[in-house]
Protein backbone atom coordinates (compact mmCIF):
# COMPACT_ATOMS: atom_id res chain seq x y z
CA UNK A 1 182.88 -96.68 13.18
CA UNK A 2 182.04 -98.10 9.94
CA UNK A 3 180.14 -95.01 8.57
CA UNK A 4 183.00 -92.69 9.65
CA UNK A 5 185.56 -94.37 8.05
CA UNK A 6 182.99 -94.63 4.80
CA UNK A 7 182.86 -91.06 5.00
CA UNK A 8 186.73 -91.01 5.06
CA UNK A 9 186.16 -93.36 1.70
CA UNK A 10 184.88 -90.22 -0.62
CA UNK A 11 188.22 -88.46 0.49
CA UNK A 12 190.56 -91.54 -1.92
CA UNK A 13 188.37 -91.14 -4.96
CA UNK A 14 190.00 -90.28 -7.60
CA UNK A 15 193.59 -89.99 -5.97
CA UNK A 16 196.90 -91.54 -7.88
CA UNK A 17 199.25 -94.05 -7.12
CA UNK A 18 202.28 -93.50 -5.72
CA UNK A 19 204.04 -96.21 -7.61
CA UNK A 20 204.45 -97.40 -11.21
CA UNK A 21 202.05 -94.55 -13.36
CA UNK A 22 198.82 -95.24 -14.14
CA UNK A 23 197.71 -97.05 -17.21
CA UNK A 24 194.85 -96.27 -19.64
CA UNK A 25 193.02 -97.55 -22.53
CA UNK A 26 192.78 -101.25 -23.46
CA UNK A 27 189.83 -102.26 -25.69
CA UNK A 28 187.35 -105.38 -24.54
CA UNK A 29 187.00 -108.20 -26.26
CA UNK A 30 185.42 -107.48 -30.15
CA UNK A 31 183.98 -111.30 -29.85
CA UNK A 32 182.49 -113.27 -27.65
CA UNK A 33 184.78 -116.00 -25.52
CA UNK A 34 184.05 -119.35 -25.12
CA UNK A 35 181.69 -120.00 -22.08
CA UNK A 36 184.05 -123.31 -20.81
CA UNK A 37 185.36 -123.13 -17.54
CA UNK A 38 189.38 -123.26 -17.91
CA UNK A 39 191.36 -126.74 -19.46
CA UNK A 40 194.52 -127.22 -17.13
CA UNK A 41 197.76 -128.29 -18.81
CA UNK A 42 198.73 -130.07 -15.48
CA UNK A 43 197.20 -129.45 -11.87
CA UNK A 44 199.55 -126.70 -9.71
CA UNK A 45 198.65 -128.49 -6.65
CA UNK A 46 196.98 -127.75 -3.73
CA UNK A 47 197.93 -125.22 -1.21
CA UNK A 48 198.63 -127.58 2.36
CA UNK A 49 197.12 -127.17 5.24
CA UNK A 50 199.76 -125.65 6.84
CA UNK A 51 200.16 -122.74 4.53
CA UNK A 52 196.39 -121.79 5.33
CA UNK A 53 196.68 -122.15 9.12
CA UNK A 54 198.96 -119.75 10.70
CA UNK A 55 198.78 -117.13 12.19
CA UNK A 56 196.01 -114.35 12.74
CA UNK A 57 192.13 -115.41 12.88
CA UNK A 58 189.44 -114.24 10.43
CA UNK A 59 187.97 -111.88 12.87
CA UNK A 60 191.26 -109.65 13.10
CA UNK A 61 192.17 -110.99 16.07
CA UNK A 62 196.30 -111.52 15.57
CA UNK A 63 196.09 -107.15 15.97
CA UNK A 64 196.22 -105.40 19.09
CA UNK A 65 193.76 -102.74 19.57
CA UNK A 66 196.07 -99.75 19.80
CA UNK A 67 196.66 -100.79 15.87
CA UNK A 68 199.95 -102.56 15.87
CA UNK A 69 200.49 -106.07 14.58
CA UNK A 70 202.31 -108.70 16.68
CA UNK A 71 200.95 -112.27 14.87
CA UNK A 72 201.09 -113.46 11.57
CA UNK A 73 198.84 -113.34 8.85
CA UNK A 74 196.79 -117.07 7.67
CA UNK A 75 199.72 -117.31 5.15
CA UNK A 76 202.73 -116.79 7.61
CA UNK A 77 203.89 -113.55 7.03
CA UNK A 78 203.87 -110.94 9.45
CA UNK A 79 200.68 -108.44 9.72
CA UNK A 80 201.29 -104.73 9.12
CA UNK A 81 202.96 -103.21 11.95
CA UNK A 82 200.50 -99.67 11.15
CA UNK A 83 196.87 -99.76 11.02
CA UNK A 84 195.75 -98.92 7.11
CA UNK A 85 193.94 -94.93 7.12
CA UNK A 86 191.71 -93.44 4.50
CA UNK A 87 194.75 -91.53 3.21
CA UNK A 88 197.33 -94.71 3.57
CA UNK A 89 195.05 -97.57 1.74
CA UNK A 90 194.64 -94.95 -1.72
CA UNK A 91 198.69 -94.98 -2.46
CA UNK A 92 201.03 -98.03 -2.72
CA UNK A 93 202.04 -99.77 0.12
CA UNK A 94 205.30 -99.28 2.39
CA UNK A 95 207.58 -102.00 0.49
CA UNK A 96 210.04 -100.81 -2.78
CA UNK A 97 209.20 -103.24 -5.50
CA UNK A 98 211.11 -104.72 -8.13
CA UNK A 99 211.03 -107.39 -10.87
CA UNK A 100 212.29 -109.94 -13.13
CA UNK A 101 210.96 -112.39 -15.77
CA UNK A 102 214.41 -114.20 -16.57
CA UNK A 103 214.35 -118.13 -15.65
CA UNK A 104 210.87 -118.48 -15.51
CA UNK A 105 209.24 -121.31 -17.17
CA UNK A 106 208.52 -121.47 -20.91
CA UNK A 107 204.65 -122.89 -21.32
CA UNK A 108 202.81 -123.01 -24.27
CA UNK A 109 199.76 -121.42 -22.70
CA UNK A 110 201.54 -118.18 -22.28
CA UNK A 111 203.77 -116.10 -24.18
CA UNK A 112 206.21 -114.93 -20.91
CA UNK A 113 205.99 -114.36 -17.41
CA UNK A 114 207.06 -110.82 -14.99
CA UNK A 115 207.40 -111.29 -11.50
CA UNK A 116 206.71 -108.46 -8.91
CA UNK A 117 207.84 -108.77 -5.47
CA UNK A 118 208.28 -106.92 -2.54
CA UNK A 119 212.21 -106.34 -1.42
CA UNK A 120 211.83 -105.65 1.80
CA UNK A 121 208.91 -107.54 3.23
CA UNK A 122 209.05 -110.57 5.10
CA UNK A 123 207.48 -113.73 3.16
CA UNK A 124 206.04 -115.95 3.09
CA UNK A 125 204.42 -113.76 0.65
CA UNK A 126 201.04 -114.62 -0.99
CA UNK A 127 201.17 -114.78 -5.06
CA UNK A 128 198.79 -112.61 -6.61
CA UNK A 129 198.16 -113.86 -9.93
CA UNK A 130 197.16 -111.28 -13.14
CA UNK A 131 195.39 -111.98 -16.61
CA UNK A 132 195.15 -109.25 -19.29
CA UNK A 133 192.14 -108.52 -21.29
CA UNK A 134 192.03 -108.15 -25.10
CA UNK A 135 194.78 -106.29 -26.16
CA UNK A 136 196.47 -105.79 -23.05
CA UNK A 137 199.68 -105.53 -22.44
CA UNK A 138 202.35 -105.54 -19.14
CA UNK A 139 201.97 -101.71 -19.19
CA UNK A 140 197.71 -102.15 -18.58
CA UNK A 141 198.10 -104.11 -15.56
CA UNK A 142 201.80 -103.12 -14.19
CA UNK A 143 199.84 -100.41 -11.72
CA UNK A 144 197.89 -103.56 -10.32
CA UNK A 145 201.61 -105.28 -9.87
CA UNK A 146 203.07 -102.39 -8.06
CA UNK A 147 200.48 -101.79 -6.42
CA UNK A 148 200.07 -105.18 -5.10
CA UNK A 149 203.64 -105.84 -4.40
CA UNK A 150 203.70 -102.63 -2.56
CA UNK A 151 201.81 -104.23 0.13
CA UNK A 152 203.75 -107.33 0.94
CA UNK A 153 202.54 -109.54 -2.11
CA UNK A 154 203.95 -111.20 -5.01
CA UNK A 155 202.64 -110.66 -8.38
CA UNK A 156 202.73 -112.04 -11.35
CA UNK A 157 201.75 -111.05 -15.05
CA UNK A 158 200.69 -113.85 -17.39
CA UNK A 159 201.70 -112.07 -21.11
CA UNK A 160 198.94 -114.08 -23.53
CA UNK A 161 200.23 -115.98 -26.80
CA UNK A 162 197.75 -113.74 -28.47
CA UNK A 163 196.89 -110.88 -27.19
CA UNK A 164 194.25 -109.39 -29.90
CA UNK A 165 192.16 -112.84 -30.62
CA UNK A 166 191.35 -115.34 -27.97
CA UNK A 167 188.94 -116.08 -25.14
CA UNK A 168 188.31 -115.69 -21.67
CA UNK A 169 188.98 -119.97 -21.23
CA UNK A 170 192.48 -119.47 -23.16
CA UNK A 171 193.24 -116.73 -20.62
CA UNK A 172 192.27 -119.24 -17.66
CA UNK A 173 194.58 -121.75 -19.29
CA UNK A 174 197.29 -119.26 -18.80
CA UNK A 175 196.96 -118.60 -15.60
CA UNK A 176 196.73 -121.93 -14.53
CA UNK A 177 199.42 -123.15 -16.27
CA UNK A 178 201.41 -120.08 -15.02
CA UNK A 179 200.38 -120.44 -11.16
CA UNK A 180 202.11 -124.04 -12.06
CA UNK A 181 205.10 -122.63 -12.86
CA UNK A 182 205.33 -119.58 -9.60
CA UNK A 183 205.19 -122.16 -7.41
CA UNK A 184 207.85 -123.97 -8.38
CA UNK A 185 209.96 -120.82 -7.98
CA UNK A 186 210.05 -121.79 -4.36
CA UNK A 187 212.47 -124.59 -5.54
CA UNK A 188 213.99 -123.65 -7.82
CA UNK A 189 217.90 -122.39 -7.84
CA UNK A 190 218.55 -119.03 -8.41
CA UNK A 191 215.22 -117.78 -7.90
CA UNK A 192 215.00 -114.57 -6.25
CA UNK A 193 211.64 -115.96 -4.49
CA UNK A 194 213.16 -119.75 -3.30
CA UNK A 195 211.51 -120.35 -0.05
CA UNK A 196 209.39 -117.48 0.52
CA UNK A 197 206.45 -118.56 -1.22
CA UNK A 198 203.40 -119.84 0.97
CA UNK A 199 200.66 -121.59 -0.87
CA UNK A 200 198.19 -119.29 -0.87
CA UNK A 201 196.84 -118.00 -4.82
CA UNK A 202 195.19 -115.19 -5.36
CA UNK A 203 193.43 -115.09 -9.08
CA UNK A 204 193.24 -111.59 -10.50
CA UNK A 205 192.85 -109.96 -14.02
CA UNK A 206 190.83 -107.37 -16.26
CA UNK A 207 188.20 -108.02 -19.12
CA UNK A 208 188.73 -111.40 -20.28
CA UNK A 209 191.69 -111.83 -17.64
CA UNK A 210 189.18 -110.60 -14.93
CA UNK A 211 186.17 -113.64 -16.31
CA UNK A 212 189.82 -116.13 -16.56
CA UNK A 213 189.99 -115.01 -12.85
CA UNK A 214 187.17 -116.46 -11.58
CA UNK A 215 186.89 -118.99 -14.01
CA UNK A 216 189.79 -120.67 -12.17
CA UNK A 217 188.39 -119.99 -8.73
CA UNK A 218 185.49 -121.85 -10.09
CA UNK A 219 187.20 -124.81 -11.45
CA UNK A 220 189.76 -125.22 -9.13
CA UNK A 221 188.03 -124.11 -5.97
CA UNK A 222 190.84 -125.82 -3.71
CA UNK A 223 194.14 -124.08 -5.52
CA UNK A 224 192.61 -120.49 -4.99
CA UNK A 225 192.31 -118.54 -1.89
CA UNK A 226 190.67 -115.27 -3.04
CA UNK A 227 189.43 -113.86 -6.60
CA UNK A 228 189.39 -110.13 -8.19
CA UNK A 229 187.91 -109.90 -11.28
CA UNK A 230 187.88 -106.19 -12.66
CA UNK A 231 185.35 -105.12 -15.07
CA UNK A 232 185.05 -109.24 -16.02
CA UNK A 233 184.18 -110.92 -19.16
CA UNK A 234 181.76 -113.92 -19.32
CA UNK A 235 178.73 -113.46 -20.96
CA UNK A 236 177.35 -117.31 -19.74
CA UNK A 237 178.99 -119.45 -17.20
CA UNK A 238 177.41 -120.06 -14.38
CA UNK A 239 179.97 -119.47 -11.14
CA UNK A 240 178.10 -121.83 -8.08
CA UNK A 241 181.17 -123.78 -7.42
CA UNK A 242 183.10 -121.04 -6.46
CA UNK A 243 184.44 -121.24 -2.55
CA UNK A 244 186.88 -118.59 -2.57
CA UNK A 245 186.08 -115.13 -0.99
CA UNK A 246 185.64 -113.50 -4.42
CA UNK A 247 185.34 -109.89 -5.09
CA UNK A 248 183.80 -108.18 -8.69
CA UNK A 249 184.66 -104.37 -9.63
CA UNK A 250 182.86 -103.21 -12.49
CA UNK A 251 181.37 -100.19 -14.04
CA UNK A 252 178.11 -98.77 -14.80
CA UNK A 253 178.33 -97.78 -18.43
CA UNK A 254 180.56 -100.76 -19.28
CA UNK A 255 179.63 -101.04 -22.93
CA UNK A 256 182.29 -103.67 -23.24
CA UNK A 257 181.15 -106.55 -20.21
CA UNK A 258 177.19 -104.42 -19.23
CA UNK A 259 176.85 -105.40 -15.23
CA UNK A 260 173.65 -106.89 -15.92
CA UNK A 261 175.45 -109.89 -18.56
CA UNK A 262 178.26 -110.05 -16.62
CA UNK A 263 179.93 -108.20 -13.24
CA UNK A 264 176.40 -108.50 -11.61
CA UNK A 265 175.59 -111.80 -13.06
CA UNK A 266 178.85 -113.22 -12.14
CA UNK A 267 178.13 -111.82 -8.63
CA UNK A 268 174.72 -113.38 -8.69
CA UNK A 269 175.25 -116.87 -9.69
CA UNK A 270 177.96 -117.34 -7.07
CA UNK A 271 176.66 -119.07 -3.52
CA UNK A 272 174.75 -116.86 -1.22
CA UNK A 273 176.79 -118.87 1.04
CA UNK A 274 180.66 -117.87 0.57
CA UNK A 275 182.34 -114.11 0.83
CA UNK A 276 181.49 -112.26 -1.77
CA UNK A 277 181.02 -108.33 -2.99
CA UNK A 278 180.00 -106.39 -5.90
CA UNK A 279 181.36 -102.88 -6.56
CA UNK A 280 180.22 -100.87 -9.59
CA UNK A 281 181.34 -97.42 -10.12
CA UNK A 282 178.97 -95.09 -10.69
CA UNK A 283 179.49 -94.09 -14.82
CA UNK A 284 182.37 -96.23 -15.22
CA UNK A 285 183.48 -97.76 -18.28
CA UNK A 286 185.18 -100.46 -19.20
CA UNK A 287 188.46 -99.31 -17.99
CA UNK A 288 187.14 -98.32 -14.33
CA UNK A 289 188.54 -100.86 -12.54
CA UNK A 290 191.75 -100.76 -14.58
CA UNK A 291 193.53 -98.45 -12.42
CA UNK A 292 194.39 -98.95 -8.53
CA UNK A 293 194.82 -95.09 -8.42
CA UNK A 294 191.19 -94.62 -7.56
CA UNK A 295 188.42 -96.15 -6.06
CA UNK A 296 189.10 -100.01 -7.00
CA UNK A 297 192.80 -99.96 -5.20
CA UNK A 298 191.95 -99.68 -1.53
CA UNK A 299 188.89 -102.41 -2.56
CA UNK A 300 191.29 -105.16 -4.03
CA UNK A 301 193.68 -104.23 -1.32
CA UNK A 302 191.62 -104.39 1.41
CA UNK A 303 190.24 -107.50 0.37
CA UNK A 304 193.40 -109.49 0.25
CA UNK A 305 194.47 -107.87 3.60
CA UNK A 306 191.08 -109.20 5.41
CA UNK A 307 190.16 -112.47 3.86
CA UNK A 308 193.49 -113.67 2.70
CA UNK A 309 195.73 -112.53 5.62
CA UNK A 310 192.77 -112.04 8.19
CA UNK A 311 193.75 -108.65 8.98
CA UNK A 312 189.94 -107.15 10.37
CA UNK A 313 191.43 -103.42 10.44
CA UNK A 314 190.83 -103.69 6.48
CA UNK A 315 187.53 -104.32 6.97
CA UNK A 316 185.96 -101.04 7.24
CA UNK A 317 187.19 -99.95 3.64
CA UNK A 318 184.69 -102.95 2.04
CA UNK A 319 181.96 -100.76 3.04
CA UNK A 320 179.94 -98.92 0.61
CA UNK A 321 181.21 -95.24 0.73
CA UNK A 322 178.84 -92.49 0.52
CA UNK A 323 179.26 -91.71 -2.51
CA UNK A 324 180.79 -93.36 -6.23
CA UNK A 325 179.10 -96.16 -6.38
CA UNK A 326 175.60 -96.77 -8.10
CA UNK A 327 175.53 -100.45 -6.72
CA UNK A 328 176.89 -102.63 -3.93
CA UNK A 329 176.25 -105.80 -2.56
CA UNK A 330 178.20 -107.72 -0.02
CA UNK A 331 177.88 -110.44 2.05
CA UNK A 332 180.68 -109.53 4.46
CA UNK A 333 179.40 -109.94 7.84
């Protein structure tokens, strides 16, 4: 089953997005970040047991074979009602999307805040959280949003205070302060998101966002439920303490973040012990995993859908495909 549907795989390469159109461009960082794992301006608080107990079982088991979805996912929404398909898992998902960045919180550790969310899914929706890389903008990562939200997910866009001269660690501060200031959007009045938030954080970002992404997942191994980190920045921290099921997307002729100082080190120094996968496009820069339009988008997807939600019909499209890749490395079962 699992080489068929890897055969399927080669078919997505290189297809668009449905959604939002696809961003290019954004330089890496032209200095090296600081190697610290993230400061926090104030914890965000754990996620409770409760919001990472319902529902559907890590082996895919809250599905029915004939590929509906009856149960709910580990985060208490509902599981897809259709099975995911080669062609389905390389566009955006089933849900219209919209957004807003009014009444947020103001934070000195980021410049602003835009909210993505789903408008006609059923929540409790799991916050997907992104970090830009050096000179990034919204318009870089807004395929990633739309993309995610498109699925059932809520995502949000943490705009940097400076966005041509920081450091990987600053970017981690913003995200943590801004997963701080999501979840109180379940609270607060007005929000378009009050009381459909579950507590489950996914870290995401490119470049320096992408090293911020799994910076936090390794300080704050509790407050994060899965990691992304595309083509990610960190030339020398060490990630062992990371717990999260924690995916890396890189590329091969990254000039910017080389696999071998980063991606693949990253990958390396986490625990042979937790979930974990490399992907590294075969000739990719550093603006490979950039775009959801091709290979990375049914990756990050699937990899929120399985070890987030605990949907196992994802599981098949974590396999190496036959082709586009010129390493892999996995310790999915």
């Amino acid at each position: 089953m699992r080489a068929a549907v890897s055969l399927l795989l080669i078919a997505f390469v290189g297809c668009s997005s449905s959604g939002t159109s696809n961003a290019t461009g954004g330089n890496g960082p032209a200095g090296s970040p600081g190697a610290t794992d993230a400061g926090a301006p104030g914890s965000p608080g754990s996620p409770g047991a409760a919001d990472l107990a319902i529902g559907g079982a890590v082996d895919g088991s809250g599905g029915p074979s004939d590929g509906g979805a009856t149960n709910t996912s580990r985060c208490g929404a509902p599981l897809d009602k259709s099975a995911p398909t080669a062609t389905s898992i390389a566009k955006d998902g089933p849900y219209s999307v919209t957004s807003y960045s009014s009444g947020l919180p103001a934070s000195s550790a980021y410049k602003s805040l835009t909210v993505f969310y789903p408008t006609n899914a059923s929540g409790p929706y799991v916050v997907v959280m992104l970090s830009p890389g050096l000179t990034e903008i919204l318009q870089y990562l807004q395929p990633w949003a739309q993309r995610f939200a498109s699925y059932g997910y809520v995502a949000v866009f943490v705009e940097a205070n400076d966005t041509n001269n920081d450091s990987e660690a600053t970017r981690a501060s913003g995200m943590w302060a801004a997963i701080a200031a999501i979840k109180g959007e379940n609270t607060r009045s007005g929000s378009p998101l009050a009381g459909k938030l579950s507590g489950c954080i996914v870290t995401s970002g490119h470049s320096l966002g992408g090293g911020a992404s799994i910076s936090i997942a390794n300080a704050h191994p509790s407050d994060v439920t899965a990691a992304l980190a595309f083509n990610p920045y960190d030339p020398s921290t060490s990630f062992s303490s990371i717990t999260a099921p924690t995916l890396i997307i890189t590329g091969q002729n990254d000039t910017t973040a080389p696999p071998a100082q980063h991606g693949r080190r990253h990958y390396d120094s986490m625990s042979s012990s937790i979930v974990k996968e490399y992907v590294e496009i075969q000739r990719g820069a550093h603006t490979s995993a950039i775009s959801p339009g091709t290979i990375p988008g049914p990756y990050a997807v699937s990899w929120i859908k399985l070890n987030v939600d605990g949907d196992a019909r994802y599981r098949p499209f974590l396999d190496k495909p036959a082709s586009g890749l010129s390493d892999f490395a996995t310790t999915l079962p």
